[in-house]
C-alpha atoms as a PDB file:
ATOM      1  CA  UNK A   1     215.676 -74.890 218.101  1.00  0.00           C
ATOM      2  CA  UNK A   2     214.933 -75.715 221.591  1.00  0.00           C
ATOM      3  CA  UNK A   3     211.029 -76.521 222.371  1.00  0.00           C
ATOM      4  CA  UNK A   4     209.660 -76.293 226.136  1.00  0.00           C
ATOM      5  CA  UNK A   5     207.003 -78.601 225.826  1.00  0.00           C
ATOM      6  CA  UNK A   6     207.320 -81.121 228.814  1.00  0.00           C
ATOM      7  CA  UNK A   7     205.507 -83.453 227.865  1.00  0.00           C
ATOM      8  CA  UNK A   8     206.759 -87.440 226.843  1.00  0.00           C
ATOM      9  CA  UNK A   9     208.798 -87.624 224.154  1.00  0.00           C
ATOM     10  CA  UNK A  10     207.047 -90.048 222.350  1.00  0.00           C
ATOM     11  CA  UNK A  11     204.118 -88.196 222.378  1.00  0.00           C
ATOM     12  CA  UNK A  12     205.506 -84.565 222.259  1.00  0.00           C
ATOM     13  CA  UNK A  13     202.583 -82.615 220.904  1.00  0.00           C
ATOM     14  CA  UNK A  14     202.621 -85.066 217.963  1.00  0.00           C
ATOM     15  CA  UNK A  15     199.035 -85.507 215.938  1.00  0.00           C
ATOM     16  CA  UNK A  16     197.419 -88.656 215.192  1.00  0.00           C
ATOM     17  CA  UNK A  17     199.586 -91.445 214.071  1.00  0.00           C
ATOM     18  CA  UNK A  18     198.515 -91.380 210.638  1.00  0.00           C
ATOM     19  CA  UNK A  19     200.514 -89.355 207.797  1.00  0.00           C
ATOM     20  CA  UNK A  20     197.663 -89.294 205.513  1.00  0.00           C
ATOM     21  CA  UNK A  21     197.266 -85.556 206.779  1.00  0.00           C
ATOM     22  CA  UNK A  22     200.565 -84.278 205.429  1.00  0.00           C
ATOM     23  CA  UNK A  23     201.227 -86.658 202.290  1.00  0.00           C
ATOM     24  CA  UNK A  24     199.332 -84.489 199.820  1.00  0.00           C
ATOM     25  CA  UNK A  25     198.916 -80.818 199.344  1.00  0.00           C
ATOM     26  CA  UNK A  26     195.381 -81.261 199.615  1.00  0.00           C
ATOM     27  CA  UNK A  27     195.307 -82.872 202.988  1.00  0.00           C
ATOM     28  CA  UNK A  28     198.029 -79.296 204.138  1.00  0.00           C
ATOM     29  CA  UNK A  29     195.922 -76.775 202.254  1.00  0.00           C
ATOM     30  CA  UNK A  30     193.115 -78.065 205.017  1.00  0.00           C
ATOM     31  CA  UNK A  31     195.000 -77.142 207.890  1.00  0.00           C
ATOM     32  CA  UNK A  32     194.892 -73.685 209.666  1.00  0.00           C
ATOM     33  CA  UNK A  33     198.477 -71.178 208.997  1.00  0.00           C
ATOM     34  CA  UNK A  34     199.950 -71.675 212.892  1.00  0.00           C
ATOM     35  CA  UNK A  35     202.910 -70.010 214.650  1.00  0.00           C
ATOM     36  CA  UNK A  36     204.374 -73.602 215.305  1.00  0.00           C
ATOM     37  CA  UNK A  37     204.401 -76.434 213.085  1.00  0.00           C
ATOM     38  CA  UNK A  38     202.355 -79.473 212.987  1.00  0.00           C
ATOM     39  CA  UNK A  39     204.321 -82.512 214.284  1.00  0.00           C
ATOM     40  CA  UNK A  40     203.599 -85.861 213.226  1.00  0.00           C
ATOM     41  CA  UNK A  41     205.731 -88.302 215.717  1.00  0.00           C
ATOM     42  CA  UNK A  42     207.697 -90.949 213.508  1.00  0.00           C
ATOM     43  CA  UNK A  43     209.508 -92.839 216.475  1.00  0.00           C
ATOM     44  CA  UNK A  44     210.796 -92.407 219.773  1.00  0.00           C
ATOM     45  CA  UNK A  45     211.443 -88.618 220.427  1.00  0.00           C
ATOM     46  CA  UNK A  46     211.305 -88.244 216.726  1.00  0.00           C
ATOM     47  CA  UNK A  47     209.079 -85.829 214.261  1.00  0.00           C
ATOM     48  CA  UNK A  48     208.515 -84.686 211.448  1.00  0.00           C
ATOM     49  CA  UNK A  49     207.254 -81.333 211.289  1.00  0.00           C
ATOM     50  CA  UNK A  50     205.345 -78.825 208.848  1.00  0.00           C
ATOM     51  CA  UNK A  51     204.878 -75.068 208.977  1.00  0.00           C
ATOM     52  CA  UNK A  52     201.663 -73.677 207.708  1.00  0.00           C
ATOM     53  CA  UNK A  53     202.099 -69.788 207.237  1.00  0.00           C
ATOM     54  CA  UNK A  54     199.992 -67.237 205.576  1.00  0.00           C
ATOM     55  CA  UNK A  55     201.643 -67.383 202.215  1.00  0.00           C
ATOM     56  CA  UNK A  56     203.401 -70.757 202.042  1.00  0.00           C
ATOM     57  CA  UNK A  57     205.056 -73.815 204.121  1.00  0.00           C
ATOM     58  CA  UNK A  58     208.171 -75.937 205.188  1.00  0.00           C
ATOM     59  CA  UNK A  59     209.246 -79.036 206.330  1.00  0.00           C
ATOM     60  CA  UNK A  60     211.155 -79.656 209.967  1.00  0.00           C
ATOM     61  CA  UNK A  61     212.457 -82.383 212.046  1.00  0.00           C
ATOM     62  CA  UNK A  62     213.040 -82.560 215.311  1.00  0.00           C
ATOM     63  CA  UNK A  63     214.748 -84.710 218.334  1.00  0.00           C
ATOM     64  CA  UNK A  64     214.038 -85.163 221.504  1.00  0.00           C
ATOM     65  CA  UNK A  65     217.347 -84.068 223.570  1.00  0.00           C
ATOM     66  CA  UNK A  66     216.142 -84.408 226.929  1.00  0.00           C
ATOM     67  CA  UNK A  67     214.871 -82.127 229.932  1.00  0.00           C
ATOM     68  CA  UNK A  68     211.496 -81.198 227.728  1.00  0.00           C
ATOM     69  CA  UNK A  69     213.663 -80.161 225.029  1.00  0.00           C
ATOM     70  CA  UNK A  70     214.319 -80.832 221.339  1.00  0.00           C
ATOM     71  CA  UNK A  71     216.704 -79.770 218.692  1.00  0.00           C
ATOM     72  CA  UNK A  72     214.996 -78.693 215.294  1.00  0.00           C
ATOM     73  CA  UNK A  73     216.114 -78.459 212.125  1.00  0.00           C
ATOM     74  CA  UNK A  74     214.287 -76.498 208.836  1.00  0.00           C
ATOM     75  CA  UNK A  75     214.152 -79.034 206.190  1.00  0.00           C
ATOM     76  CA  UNK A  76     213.122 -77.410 203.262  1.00  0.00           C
ATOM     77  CA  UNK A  77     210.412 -75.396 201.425  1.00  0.00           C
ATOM     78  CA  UNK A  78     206.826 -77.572 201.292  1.00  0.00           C
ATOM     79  CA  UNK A  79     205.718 -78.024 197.493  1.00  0.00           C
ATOM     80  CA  UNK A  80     202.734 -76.218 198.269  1.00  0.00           C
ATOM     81  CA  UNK A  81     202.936 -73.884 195.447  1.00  0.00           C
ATOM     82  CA  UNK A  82     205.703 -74.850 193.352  1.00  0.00           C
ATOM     83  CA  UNK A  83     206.643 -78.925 191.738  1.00  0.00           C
ATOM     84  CA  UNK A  84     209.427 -80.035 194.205  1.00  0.00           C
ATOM     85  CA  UNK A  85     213.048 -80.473 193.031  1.00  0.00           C
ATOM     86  CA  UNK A  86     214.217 -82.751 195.629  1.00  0.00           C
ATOM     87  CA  UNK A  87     216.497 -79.213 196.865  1.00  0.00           C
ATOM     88  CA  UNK A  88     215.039 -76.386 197.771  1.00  0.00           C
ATOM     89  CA  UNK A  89     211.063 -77.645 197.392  1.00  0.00           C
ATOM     90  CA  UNK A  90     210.420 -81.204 199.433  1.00  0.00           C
ATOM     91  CA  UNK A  91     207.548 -83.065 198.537  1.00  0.00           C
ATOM     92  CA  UNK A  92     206.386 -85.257 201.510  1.00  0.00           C
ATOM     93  CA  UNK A  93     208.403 -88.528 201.124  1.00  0.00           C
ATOM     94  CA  UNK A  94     211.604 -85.989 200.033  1.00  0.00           C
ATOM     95  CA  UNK A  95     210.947 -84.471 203.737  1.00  0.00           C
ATOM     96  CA  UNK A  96     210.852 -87.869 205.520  1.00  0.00           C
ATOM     97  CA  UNK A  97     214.286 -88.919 203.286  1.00  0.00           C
ATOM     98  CA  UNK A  98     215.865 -85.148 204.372  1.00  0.00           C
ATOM     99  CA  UNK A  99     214.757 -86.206 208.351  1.00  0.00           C
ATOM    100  CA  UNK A 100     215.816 -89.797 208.097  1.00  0.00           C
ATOM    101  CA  UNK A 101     219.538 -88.254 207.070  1.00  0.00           C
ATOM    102  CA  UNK A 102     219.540 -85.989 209.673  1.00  0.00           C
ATOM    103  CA  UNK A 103     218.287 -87.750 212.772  1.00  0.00           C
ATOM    104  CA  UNK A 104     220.493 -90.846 211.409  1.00  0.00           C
ATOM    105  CA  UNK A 105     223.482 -88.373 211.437  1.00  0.00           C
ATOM    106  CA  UNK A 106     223.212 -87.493 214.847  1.00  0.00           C
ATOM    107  CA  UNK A 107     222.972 -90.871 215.671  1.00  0.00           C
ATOM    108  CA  UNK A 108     219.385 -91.691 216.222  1.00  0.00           C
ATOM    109  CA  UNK A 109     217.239 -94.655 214.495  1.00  0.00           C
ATOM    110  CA  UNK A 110     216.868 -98.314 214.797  1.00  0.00           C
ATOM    111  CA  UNK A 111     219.550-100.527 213.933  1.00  0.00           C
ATOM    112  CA  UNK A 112     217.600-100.873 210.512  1.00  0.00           C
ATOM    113  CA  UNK A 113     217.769 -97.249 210.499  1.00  0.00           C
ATOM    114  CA  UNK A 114     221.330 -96.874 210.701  1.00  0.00           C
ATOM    115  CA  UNK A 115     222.530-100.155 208.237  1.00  0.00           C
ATOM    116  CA  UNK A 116     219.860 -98.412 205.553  1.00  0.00           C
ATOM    117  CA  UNK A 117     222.123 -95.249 206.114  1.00  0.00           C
ATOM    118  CA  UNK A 118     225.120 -97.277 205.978  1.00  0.00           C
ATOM    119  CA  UNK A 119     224.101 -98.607 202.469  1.00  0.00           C
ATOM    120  CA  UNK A 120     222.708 -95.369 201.321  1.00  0.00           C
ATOM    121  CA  UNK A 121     226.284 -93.464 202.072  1.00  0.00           C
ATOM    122  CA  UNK A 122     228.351 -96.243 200.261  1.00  0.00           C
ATOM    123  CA  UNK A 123     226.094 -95.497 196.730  1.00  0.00           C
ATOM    124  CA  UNK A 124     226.912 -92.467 195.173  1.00  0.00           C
ATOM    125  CA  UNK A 125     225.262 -89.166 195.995  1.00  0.00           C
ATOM    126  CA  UNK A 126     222.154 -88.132 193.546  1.00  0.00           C
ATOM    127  CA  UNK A 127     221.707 -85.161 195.417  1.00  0.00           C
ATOM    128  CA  UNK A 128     223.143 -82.473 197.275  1.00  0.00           C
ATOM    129  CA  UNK A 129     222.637 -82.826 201.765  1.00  0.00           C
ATOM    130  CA  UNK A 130     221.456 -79.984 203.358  1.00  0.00           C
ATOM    131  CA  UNK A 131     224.174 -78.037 205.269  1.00  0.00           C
ATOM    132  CA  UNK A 132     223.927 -74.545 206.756  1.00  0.00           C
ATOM    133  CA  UNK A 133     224.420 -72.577 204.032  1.00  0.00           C
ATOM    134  CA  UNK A 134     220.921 -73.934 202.284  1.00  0.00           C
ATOM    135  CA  UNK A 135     219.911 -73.378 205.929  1.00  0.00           C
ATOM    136  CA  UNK A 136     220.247 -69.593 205.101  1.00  0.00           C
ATOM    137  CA  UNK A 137     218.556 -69.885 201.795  1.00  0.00           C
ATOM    138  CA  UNK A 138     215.504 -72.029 202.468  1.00  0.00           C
ATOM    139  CA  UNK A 139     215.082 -69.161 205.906  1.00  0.00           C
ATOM    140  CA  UNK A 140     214.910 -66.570 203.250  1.00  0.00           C
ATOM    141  CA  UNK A 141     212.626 -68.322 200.705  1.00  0.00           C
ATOM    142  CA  UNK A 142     210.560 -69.029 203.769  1.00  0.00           C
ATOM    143  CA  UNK A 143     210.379 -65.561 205.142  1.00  0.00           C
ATOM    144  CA  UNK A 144     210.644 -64.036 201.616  1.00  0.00           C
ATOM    145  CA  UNK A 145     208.924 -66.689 199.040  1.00  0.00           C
ATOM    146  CA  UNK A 146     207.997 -62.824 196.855  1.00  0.00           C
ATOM    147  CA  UNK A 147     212.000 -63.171 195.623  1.00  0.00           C
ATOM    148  CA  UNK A 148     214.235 -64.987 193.396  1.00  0.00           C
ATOM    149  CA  UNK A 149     216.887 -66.038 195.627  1.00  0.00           C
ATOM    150  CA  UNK A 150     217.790 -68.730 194.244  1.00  0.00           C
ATOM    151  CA  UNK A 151     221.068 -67.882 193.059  1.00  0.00           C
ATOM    152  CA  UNK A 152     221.996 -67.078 196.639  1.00  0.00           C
ATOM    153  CA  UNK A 153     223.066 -70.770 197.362  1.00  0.00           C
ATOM    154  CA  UNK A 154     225.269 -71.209 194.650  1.00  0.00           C
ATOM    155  CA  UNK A 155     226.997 -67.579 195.279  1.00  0.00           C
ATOM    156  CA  UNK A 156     227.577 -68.595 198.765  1.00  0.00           C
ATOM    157  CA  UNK A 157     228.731 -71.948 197.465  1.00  0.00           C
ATOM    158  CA  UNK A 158     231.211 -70.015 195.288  1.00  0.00           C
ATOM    159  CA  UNK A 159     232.544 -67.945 198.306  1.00  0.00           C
ATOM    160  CA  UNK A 160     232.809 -71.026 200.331  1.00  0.00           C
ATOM    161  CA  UNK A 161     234.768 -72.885 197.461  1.00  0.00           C
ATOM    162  CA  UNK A 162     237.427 -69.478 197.713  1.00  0.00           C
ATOM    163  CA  UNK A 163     237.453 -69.617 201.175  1.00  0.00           C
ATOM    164  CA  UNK A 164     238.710 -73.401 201.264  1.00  0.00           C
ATOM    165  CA  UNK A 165     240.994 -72.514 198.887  1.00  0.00           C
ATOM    166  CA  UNK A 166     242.836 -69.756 200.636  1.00  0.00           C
ATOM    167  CA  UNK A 167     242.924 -71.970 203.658  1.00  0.00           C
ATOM    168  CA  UNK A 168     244.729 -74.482 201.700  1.00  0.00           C
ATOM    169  CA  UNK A 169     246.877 -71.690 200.511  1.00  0.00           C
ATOM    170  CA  UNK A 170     247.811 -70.901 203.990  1.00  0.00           C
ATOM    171  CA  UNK A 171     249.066 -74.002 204.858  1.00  0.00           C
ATOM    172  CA  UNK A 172     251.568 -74.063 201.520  1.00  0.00           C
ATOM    173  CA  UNK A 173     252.581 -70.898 202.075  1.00  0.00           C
ATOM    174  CA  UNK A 174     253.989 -71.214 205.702  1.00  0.00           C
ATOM    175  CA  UNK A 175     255.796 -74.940 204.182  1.00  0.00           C
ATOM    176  CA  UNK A 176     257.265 -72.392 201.763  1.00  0.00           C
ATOM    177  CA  UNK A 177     258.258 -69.487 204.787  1.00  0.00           C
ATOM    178  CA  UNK A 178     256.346 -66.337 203.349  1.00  0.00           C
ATOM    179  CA  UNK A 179     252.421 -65.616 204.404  1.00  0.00           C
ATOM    180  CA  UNK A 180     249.578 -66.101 201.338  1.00  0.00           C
ATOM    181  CA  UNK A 181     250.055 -62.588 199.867  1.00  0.00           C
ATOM    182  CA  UNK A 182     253.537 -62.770 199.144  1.00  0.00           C
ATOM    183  CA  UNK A 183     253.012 -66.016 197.939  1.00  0.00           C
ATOM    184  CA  UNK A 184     251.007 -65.060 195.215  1.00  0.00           C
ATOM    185  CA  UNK A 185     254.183 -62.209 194.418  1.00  0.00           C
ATOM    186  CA  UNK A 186     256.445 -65.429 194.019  1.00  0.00           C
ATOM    187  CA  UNK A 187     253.828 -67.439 192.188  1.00  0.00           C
ATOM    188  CA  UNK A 188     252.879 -64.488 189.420  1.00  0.00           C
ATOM    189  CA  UNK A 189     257.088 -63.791 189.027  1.00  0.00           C
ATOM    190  CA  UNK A 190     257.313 -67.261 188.050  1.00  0.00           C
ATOM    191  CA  UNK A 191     254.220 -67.685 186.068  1.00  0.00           C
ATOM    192  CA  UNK A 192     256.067 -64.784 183.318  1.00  0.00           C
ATOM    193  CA  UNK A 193     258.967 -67.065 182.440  1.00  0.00           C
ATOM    194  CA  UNK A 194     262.784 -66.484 182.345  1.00  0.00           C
ATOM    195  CA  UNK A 195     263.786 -64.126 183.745  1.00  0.00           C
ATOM    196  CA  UNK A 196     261.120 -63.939 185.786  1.00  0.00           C
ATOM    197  CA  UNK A 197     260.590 -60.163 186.639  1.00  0.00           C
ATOM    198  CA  UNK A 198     258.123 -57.532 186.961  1.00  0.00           C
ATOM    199  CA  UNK A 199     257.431 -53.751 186.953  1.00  0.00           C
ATOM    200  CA  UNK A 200     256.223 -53.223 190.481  1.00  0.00           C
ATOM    201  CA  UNK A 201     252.875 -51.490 188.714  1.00  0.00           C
ATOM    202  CA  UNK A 202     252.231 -54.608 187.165  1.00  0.00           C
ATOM    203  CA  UNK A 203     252.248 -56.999 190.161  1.00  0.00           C
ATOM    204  CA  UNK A 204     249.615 -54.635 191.938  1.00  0.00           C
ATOM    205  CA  UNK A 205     247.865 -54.562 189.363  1.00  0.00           C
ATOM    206  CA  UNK A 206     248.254 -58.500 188.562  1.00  0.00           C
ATOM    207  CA  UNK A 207     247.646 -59.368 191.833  1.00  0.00           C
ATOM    208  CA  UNK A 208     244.392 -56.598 192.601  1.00  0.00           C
ATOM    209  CA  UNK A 209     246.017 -55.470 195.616  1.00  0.00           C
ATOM    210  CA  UNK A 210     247.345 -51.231 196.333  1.00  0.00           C
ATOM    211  CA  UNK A 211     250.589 -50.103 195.397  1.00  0.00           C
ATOM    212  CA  UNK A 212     251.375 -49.776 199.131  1.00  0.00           C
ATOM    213  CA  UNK A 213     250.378 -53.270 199.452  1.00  0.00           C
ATOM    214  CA  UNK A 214     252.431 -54.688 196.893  1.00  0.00           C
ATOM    215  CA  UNK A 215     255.654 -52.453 198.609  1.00  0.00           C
ATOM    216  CA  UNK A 216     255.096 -54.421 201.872  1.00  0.00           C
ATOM    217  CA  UNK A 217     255.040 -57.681 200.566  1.00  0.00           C
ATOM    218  CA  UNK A 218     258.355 -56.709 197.898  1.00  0.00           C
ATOM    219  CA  UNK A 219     260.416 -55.417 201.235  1.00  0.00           C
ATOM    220  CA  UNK A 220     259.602 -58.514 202.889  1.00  0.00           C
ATOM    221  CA  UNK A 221     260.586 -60.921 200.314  1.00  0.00           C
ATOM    222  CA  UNK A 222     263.762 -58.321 199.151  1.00  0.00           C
ATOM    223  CA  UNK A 223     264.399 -59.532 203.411  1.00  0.00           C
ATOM    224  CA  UNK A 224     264.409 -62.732 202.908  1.00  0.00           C
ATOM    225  CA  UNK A 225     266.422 -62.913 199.647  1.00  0.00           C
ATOM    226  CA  UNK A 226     263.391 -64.287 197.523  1.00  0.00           C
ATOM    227  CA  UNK A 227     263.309 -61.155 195.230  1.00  0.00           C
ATOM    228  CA  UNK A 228     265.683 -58.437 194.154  1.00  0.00           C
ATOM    229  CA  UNK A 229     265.125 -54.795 192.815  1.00  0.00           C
ATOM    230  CA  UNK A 230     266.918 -54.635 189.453  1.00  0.00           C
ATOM    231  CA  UNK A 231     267.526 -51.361 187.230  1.00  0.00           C
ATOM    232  CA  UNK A 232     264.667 -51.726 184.264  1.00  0.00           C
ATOM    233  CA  UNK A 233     266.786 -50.890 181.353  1.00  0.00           C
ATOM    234  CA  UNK A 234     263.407 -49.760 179.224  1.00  0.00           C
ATOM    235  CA  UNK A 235     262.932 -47.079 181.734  1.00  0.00           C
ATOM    236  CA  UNK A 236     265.628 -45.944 183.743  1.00  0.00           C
ATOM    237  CA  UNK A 237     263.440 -44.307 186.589  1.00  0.00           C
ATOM    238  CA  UNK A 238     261.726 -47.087 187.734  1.00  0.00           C
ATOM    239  CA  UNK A 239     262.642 -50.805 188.678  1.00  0.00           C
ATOM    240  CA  UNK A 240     262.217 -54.276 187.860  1.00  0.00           C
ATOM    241  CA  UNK A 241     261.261 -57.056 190.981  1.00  0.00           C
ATOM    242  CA  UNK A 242     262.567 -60.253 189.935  1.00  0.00           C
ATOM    243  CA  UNK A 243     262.757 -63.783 191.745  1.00  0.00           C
ATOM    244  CA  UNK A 244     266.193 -64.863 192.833  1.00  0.00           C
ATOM    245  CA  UNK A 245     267.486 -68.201 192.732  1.00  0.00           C
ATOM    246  CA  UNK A 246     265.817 -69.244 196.110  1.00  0.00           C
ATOM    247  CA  UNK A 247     262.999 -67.317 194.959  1.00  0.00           C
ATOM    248  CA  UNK A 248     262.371 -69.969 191.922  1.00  0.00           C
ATOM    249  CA  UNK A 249     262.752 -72.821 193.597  1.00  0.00           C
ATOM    250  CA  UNK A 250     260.399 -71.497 196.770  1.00  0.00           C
ATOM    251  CA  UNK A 251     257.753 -70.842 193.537  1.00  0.00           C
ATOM    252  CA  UNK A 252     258.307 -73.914 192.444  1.00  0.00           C
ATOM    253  CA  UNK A 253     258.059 -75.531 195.693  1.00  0.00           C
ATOM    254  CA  UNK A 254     254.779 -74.094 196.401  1.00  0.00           C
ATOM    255  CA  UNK A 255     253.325 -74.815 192.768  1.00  0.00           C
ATOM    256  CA  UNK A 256     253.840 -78.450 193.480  1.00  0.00           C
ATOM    257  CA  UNK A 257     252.450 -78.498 196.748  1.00  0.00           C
ATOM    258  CA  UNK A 258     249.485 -76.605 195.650  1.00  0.00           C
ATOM    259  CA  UNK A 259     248.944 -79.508 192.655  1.00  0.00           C
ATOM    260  CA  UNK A 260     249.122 -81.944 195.451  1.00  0.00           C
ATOM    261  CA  UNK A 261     246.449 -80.601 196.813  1.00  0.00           C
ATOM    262  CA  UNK A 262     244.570 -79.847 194.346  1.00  0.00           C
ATOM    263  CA  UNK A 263     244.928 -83.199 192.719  1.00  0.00           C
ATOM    264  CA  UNK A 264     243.970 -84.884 196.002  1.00  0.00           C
ATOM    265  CA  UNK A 265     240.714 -82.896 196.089  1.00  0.00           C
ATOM    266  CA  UNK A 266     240.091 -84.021 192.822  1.00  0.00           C
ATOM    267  CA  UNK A 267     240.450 -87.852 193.855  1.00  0.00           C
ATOM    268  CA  UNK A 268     238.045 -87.184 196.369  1.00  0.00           C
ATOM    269  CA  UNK A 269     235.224 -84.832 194.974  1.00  0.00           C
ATOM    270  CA  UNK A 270     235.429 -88.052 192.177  1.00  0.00           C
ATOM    271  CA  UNK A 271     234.085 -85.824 188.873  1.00  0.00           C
ATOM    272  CA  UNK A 272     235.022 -86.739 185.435  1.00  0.00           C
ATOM    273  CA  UNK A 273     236.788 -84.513 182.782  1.00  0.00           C
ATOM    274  CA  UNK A 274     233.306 -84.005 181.022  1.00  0.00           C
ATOM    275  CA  UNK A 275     231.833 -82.727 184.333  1.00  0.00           C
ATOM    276  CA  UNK A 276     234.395 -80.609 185.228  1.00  0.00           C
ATOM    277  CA  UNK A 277     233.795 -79.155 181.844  1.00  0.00           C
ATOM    278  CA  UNK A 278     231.130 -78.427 181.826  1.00  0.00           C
ATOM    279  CA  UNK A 279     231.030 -76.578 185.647  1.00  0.00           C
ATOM    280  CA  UNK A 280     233.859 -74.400 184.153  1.00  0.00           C
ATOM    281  CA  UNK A 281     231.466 -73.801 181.320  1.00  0.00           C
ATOM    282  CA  UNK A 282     228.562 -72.468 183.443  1.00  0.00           C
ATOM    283  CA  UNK A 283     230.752 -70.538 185.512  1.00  0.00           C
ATOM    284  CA  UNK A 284     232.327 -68.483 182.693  1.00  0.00           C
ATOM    285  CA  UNK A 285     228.881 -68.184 181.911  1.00  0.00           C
ATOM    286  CA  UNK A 286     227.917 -66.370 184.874  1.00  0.00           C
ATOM    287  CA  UNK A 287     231.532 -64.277 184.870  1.00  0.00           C
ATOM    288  CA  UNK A 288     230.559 -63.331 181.472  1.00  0.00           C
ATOM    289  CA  UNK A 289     227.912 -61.172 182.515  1.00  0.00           C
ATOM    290  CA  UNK A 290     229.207 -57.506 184.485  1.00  0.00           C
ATOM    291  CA  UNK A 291     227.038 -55.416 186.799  1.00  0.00           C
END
């Protein structure tokens, strides 16, 4: 958020050097609600920032970007009302961690600053950054602090997580020659075993996708020789689709890319058996339950 305060940017509307007046709740429930927070400078064309509205507060940082301006960023809820989780809640040395790793990764801070950061990247993570999607959640908990959002984050979280994967699924499918969709025909022929054939109903249905979907993506592949229509000798008015030859090994092909990648994200995400688990655990938890 641009400010157009032109004023110096070590001084930038900042109060009194002190931080005594935002360490504590005490010190906050003192101050006045305000339609802009109160800035407390913490170096050169650097603050940290708290909003004191009507019902509750949060934590900002901003930069100074030049021209009068500065780029601001919502931290996190204040724990003003609630015991801070380190999250969505920021006590008052949380919020100066939260602006420390955001004004160091954008490349502002002393030298100490940045070999602190340096240090503090190489350990491993305790706790999840901020990134734009808890941007949208901590906006709603500040504008609506009357709900229980907070299974919005990890929903979003989940959609993000699909949306990843069908990128990666992209990419495999157009090193096998057929688009995602058709992909998944190939992959759910295979899946069945020898001989590796389907009743047209069942793929749709398999797959979650229209009957006039799953005709599209059976002419295309029937094109290019991946599938073929055969009679289906338990009912002798309807067909079976079943992979050809260089149908298996483009299902096959794809299968191994896609453990590639998935065992390459693995490596890198770093969880152990146990933790993986036990996040399969709590999703089929929340599966478990229909609305």
């Amino acid at each position: 958020m641009d400010s157009n305060e032109q004023v110096a940017p070590d001084l930038a509307g900042a109060e009194p050097e002190s931080d005594a007046w935002l360490a504590s709740r005490e010190s906050r429930a003192a101050l006045a609600p305000r339609r802009k927070p109160y800035w407390h400078a913490v170096g050169t064309g650097r603050h940290l920032g708290y909003y004191k509205g009507a019902r509750s507060g949060t934590w900002h940082a901003r930069v100074f970007v030049g021209s009068g301006r500065y780029e601001e960023i919502l931290l996190g809820k204040a724990d003003d009302n609630a015991g801070a989780d380190g999250f969505a809640v920021l006590d008052y040395r949380q919020a100066v961690e939260r602006s420390h790793d955001w004004w160091s990764g954008k490349g502002y801070g002393s030298a100490a600053d940045e070999l602190s950061q340096r240090i503090k990247r190489s350990r491993p993570k305790k706790r999840v950054q901020t990134d734009k999607l808890d941007e949208v959640a901590l906006a709603w908990a500040r504008e609506r602090p009357d709900l229980d959002l907070s299974l919005m984050g990890l929903f979003m979280r989940i959609k993000q997580a699909h949306y990843m994967h069908e990128r990666r699924l992209t990419l495999i499918s157009q090193s096998v020659g057929v688009d995602v969709g058709e992909l998944h025909v190939l992959l759910a022929l295979r899946r069945v075993g020898a001989p590796y054939a389907m009743r047209p109903t069942d793929l749709f249905r398999a797959l979650l996708v229209t009957s006039g979907a799953m005709t599209k993506r059976i002419d295309r592949l029937e094109r290019a020789k991946l599938v073929a229509r055969m009679p289906d000798d338990e009912d002798l008015r309807s067909s079976k689709i079943m992979l050809t030859q260089a149908g298996v090994k483009a299902a096959d092909g794809g299968m191994e890319h896609i453990a590639q990648s998935l065992g390459a994200l693995r490596e890198a995400i770093g969880m152990s058996d146990d933790e993986y688990s036990e996040a399969d655990a709590y999703l089929r938890r929340i599966l478990s339950v229909a609305f």
